[in-house]
Protein backbone atom coordinates (compact mmCIF):
# COMPACT_ATOMS: atom_id res chain seq x y z
CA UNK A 1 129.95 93.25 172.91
CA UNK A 2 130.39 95.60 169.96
CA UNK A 3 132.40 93.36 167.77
CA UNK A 4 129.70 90.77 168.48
CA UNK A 5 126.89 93.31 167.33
CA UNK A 6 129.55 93.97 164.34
CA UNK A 7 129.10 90.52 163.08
CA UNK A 8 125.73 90.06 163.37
CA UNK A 9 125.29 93.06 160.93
CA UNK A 10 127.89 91.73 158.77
CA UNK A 11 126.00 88.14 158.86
CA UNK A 12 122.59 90.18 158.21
CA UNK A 13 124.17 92.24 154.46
CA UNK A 14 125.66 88.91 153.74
CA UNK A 15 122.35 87.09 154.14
CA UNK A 16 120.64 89.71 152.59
CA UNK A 17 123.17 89.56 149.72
CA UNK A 18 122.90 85.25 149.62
CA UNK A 19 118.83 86.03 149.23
CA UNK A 20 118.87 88.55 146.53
CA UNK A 21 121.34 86.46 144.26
CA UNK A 22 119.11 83.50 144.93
CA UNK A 23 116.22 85.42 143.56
CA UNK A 24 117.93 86.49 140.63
CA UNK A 25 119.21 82.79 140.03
CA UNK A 26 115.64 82.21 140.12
CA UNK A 27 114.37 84.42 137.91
CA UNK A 28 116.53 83.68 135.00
CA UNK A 29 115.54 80.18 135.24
CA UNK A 30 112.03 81.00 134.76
CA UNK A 31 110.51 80.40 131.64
CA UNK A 32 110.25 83.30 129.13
CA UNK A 33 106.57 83.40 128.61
CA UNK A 34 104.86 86.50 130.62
CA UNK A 35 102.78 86.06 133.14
CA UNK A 36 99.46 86.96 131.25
CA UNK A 37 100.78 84.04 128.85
CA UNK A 38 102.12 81.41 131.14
CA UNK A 39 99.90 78.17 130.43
CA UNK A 40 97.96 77.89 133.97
CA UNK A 41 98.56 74.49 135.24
CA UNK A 42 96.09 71.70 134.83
CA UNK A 43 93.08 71.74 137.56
CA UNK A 44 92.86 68.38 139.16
CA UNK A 45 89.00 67.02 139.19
CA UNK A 46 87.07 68.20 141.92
CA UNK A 47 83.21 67.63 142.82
CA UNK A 48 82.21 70.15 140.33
CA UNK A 49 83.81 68.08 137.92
CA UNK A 50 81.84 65.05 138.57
CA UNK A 51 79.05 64.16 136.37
CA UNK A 52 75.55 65.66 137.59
CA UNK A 53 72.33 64.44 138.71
CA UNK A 54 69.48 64.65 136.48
CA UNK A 55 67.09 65.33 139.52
CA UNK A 56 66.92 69.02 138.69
CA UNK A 57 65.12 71.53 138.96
CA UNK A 58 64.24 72.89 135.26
CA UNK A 59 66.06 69.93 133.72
CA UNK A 60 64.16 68.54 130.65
CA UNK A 61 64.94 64.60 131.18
CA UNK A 62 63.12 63.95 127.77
CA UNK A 63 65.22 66.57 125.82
CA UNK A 64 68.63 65.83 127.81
CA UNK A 65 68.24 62.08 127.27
CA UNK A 66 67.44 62.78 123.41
CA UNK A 67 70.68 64.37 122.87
CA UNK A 68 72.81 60.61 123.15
CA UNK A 69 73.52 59.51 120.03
CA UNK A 70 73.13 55.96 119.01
CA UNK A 71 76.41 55.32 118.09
CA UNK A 72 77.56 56.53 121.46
CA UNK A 73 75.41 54.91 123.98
CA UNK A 74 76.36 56.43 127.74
CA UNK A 75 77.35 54.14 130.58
CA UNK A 76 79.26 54.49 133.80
CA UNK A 77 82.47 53.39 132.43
CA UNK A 78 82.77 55.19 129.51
CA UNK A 79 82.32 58.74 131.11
CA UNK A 80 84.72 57.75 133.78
CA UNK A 81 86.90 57.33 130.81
CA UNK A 82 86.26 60.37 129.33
CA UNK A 83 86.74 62.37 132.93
CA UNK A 84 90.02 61.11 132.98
CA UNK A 85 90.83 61.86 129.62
CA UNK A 86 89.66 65.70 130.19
CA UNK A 87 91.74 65.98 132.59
CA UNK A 88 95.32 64.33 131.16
CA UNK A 89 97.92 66.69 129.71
CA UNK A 90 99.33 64.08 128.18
CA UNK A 91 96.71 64.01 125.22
CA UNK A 92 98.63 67.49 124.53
CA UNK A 93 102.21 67.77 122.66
CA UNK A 94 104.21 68.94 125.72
CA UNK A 95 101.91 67.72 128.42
CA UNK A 96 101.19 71.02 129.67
CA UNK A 97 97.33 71.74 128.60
CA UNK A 98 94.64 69.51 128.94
CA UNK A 99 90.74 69.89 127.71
CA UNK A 100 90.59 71.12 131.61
CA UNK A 101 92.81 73.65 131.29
CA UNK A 102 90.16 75.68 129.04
CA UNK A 103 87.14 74.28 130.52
CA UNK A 104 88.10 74.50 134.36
CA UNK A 105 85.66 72.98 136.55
CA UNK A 106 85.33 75.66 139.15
CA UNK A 107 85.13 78.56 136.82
CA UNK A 108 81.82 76.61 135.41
CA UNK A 109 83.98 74.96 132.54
CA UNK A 110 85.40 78.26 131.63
CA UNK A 111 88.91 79.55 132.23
CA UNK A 112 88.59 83.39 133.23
CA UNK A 113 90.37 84.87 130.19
CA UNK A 114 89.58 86.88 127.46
CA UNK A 115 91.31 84.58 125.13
CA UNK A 116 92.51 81.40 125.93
CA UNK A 117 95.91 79.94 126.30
CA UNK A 118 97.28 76.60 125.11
CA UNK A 119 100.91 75.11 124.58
CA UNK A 120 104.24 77.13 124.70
CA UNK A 121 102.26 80.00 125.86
CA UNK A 122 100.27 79.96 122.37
CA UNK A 123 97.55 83.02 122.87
CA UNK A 124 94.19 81.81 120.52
CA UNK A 125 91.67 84.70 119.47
CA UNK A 126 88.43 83.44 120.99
CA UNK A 127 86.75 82.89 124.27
CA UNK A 128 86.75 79.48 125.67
CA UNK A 129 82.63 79.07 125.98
CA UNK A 130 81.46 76.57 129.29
CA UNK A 131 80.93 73.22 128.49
CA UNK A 132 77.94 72.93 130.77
CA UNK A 133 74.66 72.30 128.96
CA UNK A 134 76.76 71.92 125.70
CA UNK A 135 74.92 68.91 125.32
CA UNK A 136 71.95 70.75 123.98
CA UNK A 137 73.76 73.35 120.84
CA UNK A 138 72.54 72.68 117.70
CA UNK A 139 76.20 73.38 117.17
CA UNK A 140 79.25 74.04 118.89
CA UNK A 141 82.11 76.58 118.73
CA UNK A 142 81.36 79.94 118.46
CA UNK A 143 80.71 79.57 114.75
CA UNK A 144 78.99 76.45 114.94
CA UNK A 145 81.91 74.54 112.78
CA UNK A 146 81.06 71.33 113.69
CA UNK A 147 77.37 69.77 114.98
CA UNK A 148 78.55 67.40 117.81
CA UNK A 149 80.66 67.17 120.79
CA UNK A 150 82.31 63.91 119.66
CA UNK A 151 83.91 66.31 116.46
CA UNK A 152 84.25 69.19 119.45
CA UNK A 153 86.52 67.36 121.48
CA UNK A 154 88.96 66.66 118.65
CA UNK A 155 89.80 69.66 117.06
CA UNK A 156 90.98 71.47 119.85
CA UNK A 157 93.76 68.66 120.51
CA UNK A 158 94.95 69.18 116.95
CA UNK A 159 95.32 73.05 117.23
CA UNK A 160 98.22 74.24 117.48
CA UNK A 161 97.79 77.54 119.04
CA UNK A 162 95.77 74.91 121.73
CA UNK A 163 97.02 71.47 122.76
CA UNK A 164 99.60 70.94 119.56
CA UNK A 165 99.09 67.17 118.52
CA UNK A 166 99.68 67.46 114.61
CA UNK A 167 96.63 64.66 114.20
CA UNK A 168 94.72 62.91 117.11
CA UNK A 169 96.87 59.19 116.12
CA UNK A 170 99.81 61.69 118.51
CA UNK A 171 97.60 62.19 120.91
CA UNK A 172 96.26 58.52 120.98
CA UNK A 173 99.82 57.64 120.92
CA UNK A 174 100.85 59.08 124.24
CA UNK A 175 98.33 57.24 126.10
CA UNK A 176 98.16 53.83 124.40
CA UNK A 177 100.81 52.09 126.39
CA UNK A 178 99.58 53.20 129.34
CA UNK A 179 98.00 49.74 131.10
CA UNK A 180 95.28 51.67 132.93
CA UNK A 181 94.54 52.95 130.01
CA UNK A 182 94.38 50.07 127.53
CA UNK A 183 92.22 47.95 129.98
CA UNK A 184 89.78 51.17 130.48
CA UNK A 185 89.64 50.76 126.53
CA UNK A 186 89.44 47.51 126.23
CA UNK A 187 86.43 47.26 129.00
CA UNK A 188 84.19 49.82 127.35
CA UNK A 189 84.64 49.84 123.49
CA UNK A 190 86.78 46.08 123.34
CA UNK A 191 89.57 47.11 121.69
CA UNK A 192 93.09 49.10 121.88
CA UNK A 193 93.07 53.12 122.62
CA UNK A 194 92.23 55.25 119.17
CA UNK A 195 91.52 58.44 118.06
CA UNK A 196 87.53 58.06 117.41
CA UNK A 197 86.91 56.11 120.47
CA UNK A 198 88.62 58.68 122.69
CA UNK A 199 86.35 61.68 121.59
CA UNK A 200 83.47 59.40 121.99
CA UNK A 201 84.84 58.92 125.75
CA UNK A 202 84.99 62.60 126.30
CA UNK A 203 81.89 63.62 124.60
CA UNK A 204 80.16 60.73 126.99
CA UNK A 205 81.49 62.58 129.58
CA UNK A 206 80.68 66.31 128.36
CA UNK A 207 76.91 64.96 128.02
CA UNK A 208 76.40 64.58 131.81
CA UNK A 209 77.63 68.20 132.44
CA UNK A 210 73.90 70.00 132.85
CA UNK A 211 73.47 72.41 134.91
CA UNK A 212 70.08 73.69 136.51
CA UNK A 213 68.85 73.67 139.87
CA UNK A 214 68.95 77.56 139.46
CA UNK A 215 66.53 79.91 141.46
CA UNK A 216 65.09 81.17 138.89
CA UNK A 217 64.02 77.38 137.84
CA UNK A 218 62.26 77.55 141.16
CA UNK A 219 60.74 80.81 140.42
CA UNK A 220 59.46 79.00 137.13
CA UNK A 221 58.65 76.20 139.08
CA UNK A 222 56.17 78.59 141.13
CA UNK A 223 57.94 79.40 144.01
CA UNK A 224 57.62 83.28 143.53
CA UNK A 225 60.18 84.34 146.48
CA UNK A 226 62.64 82.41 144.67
CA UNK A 227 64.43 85.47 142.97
CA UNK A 228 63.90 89.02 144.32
CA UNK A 229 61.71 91.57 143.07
CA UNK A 230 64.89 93.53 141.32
CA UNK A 231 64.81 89.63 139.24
CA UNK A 232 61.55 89.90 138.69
CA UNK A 233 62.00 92.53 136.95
CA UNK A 234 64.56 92.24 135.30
CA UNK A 235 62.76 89.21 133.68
CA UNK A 236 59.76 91.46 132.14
CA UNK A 237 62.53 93.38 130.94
CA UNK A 238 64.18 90.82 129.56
CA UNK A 239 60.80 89.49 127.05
CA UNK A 240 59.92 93.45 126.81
CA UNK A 241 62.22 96.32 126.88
CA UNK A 242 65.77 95.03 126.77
CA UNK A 243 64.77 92.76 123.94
CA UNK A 244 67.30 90.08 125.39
CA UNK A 245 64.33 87.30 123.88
CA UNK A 246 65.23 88.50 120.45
CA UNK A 247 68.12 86.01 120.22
CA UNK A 248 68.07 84.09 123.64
CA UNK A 249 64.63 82.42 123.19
CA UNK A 250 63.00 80.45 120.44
CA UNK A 251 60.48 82.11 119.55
CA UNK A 252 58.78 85.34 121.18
CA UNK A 253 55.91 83.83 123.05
CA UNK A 254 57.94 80.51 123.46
CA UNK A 255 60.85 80.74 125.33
CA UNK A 256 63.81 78.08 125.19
CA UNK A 257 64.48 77.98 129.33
CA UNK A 258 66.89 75.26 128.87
CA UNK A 259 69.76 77.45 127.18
CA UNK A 260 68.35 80.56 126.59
CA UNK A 261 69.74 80.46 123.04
CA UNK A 262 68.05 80.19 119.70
CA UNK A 263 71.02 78.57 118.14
CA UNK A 264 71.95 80.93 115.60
CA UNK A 265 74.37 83.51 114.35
CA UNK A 266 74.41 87.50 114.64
CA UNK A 267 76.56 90.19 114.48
CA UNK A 268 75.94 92.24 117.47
CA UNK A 269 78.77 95.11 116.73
CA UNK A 270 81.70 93.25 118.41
CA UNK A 271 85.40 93.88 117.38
CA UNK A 272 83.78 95.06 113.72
CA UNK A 273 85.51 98.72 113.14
CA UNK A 274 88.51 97.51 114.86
CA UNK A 275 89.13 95.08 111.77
CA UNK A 276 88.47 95.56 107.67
CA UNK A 277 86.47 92.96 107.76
CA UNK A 278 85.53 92.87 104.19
CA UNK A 279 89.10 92.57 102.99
CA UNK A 280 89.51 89.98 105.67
CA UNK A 281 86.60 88.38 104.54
CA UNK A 282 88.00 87.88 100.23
CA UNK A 283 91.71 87.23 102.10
CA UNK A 284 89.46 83.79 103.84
CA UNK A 285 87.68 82.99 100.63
CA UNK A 286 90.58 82.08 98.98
CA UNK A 287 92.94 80.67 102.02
CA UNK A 288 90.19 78.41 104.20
CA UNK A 289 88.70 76.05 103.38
CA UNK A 290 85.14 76.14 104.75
CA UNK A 291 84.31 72.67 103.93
CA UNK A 292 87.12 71.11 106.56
CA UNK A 293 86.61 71.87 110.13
CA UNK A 294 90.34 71.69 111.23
CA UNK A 295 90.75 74.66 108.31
CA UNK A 296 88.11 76.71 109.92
CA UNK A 297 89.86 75.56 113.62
CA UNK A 298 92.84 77.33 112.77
CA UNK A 299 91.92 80.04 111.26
CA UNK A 300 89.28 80.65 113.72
CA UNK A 301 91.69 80.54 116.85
CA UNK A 302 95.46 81.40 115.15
CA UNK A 303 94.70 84.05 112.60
CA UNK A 304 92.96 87.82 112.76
CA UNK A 305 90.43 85.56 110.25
CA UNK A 306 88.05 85.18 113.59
CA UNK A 307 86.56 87.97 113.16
CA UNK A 308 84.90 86.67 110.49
CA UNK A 309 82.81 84.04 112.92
CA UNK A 310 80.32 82.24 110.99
CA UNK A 311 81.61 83.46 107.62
CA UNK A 312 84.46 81.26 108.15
CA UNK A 313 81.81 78.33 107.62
CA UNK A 314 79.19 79.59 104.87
CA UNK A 315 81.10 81.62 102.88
CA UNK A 316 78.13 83.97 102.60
CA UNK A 317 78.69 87.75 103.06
CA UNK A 318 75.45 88.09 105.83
CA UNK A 319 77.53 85.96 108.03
CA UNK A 320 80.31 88.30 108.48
CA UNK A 321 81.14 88.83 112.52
CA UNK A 322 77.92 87.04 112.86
CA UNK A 323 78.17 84.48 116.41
CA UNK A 324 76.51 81.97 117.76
CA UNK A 325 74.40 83.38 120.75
CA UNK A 326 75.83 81.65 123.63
CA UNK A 327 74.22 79.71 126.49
CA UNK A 328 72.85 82.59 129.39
CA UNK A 329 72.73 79.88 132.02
CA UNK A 330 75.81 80.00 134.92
CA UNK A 331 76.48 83.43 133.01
CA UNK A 332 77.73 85.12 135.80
CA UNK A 333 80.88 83.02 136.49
CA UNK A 334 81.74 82.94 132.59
CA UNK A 335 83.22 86.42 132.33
CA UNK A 336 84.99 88.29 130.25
CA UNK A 337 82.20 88.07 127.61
CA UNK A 338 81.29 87.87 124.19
CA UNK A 339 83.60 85.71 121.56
CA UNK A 340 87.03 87.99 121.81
CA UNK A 341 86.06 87.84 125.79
CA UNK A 342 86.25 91.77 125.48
CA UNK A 343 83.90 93.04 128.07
CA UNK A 344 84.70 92.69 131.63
CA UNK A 345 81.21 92.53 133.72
CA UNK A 346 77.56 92.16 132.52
CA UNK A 347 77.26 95.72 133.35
CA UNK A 348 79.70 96.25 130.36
CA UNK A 349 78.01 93.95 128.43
CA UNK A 350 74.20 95.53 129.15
CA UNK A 351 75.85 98.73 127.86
CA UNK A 352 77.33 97.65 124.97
CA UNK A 353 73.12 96.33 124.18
CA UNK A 354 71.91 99.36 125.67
CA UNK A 355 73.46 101.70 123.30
CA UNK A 356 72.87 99.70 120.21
CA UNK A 357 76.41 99.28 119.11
CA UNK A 358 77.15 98.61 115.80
CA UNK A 359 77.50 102.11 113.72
CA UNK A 360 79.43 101.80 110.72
CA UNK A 361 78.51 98.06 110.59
CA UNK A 362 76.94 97.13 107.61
CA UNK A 363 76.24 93.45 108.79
CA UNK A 364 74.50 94.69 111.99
CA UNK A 365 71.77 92.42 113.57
CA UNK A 366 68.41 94.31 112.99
CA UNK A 367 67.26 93.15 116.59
CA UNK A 368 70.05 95.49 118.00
CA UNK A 369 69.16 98.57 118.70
CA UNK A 370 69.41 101.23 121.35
CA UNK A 371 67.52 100.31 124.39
CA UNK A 372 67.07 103.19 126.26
CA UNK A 373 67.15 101.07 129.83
CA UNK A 374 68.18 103.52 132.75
CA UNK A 375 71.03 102.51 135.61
CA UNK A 376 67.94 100.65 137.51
CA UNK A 377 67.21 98.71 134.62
CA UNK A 378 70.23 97.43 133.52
CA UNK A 379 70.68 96.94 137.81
CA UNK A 380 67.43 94.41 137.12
CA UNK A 381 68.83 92.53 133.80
CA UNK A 382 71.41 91.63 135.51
CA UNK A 383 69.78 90.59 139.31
CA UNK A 384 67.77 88.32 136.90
CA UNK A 385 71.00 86.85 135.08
CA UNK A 386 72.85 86.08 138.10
CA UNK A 387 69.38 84.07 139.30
CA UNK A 388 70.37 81.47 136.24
CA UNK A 389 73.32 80.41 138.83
CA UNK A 390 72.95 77.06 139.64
CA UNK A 391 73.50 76.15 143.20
CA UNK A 392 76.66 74.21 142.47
CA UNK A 393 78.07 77.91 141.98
CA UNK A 394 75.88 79.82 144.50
CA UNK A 395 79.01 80.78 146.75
CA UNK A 396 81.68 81.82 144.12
CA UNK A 397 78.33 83.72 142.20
CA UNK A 398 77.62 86.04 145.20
CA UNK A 399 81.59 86.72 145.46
CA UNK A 400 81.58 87.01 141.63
CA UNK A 401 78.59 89.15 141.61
CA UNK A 402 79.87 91.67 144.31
CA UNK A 403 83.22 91.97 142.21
CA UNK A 404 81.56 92.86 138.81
CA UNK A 405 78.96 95.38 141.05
CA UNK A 406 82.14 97.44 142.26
CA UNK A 407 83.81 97.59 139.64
CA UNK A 408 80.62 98.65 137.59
CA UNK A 409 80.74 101.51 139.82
CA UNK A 410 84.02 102.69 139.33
CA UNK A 411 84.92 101.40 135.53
CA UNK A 412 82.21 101.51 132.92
CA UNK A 413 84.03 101.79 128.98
CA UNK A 414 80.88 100.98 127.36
CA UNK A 415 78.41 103.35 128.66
CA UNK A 416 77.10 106.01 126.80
CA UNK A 417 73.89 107.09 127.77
CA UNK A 418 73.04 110.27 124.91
CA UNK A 419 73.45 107.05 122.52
CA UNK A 420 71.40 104.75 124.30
CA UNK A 421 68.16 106.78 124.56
CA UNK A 422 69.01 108.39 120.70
CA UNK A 423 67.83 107.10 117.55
CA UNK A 424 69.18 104.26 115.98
CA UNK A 425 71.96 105.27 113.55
CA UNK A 426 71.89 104.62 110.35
CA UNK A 427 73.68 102.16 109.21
CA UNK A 428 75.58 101.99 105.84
CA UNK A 429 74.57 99.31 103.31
CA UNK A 430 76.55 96.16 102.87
CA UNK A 431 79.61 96.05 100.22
CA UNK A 432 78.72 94.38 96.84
CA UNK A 433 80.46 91.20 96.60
């Protein structure tokens, strides 16, 4: 009996042994990117990825149907081409990122990360924004370097630091002998995949991407129980106190409710005294080329030149760390915030208002300013932001929600009360050119 038990044990160590060399084996096989770098793997198409009805509540049918160009009439086939196009790797240099990968359907066309990552574990500098509602910028990217989504959906396939392709012909060229793909050409535009037919597919497909059917549409609607009382609040707030109407409305007594956005560019006091910007800023006169949008691409996500956000585009020194205000709808399940993705919950990102950040900015929005909102305030801001969650997203908001509530109660960088009921600081004046 106890040279059987002597056995076993000697089995068990060399098991044991057998498992841990395995491991190891394992491990040096493993790619050398780090985990925070790895390029996620594609997300297959889902029903969030489908396109979306337009019986919703607070969608403006007159407005979304306005923003199809003529040259790119929708039709069925067309954004089933561009859905599968989203969603192909292959339109990538290694096949390992796809327009998906940034814009992943059940994050609400977001990817989680402060900064995105595209081939060979290539790390970019900006915040991948949603793609829902895109359809209705005046502009897209975060510096508004090109107008539509047909010149959107190229640029990032011709990035390097994104999907690689060193012109969109590559990309065309790694679909074009594919047969399902030459008759889905063929059917909707009559001839052979190319490069300005494929962004037309994908920007067909981007334009059916609206999201409403929020709560607070029904609250606007005139169901008042719609959105709690702590919403309700928050929403006076919003137009009054907080000031959040400043830049996330047209106009003050005419709200935009379709985007919350007024389509322009400000410098709020993000990522400013961690750069010298105005260095940065004579460096990009002379090196991009503001007139070419793949310029401006590149040294937008590759290069410590984002900073610079719109400046990148007008050359003109008011633009400096000036961004486009982004889209409040589905806000909730777009964290990190802000272009660099730098703030965690909308807690952080109420502080960061509430204070007024911004001293020793020069280029400093006027509209920011210290708030003076107390815990229960910025409690009610953000009750009424999470009510612009469309149902699609009603399950993974309330988990989303509850995660960015605890950890507002443990973890709060950007808080700092004495400055948000102070004075405004003065600021210094801007640099002479």
């Amino acid at each position: 009996m106890k040279s059987w038990i002597r056995i076993l044990r000697t089995l068990r160590v060399w098991l044991a042994l057998f498992i841990l060399l395995l491991a190891r084996f394992a491990a040096a096989q493993a790619p050398a990117t780090t985990a925070t770098n790895a390029q996620p793997a594609i997300p297959k198409p889902g029903p969030l990825a489908a396109p979306r009805s337009l019986q919703q509540t607070g969608l403006p049918l007159a407005q979304t149907r306005a923003t199809i160009p003529a040259d790119n009439p929708q039709t069925p086939e067309k954004v089933a081409l561009g859905e599968k196009l989203f969603f192909d790797g292959r339109l990538s240099v290694d096949g390992t990122a796809a327009c998906a990968s940034c814009h992943q359907p059940d994050l609400a066309f977001t990817d989680g990360k402060a900064t995105s990552v595209g081939v060979k574990g290539g790390v970019g500098q900006r915040n991948s924004p949603t793609i829902l509602n895109a359809l209705y910028n005046k502009t897209q990217f975060w510096d508004g370097r090109v107008q539509t989504l047909e010149q959107q959906a190229e640029l990032p396939i011709i990035n390097p630091v994104e999907m690689g392709q060193t012109n969109l012909d590559a990309a065309v060229a790694a679909i074009a002998n594919i047969p399902e793909y030459q008759m889905a050409f063929s059917n909707v535009f009559q001839r052979p995949p190319n490069g300005p037919d494929l962004t037309r597919a994908i920007a067909a497909y981007e334009r059916t991407l609206f999201s409403f059917n929020a709560p607070f549409d029904r609250f606007v609607a005139g169901d008042t129980n719609a959105i709690d009382a702590s919403a309700q609040r928050g929403w006076v707030l919003f137009n009054k106190q907080g000031r959040c109407n400043k830049c996330h409305a047209l106009t003050d007594d005419q709200p935009n409710l379709v985007s919350f956005t007024d389509n322009d560019f400000h410098n709020i006091g993000v990522g400013i005294i961690r750069h010298k910007v105005v260095p940065l800023a004579r460096q990009a006169e002379q090196l991009v080329n503001s007139g070419n949008a793949p310029s401006v691409d590149r040294a937008a996500i590759g290069s410590e030149f984002s900073v610079l956000g719109r400046f990148l585009v007008t050359k003109q020194m008011t633009n400096i760390a000036a961004f486009k205000t982004p889209d409040l709808r589905n806000v909730l399940m777009t964290a990190p915030y802000f272009h660099d993705g730098s703030q965690d919950t909308l807690w952080d990102t109420m502080d960061h208002y509430n204070k007024g950040d911004g001293v020793q900015n020069p280029f400093l929005d006027p509209d920011i300013q210290p708030l003076a909102l107390k815990e229960e305030d910025i409690d009610d801001l953000v009750a009424l932001l999470a009510s612009l969650t469309s149902d699609d997203y009603k399950e993974q908001g309330a988990k989303e929600l509850a995660r960015q509530r605890a950890l507002s109660r443990t973890t709060r960088p950007q808080r700092d009360t004495a400055r948000a009921f102070g004075p405004k600081p003065v600021q210094p004046p801007p640099p002479k050119p």
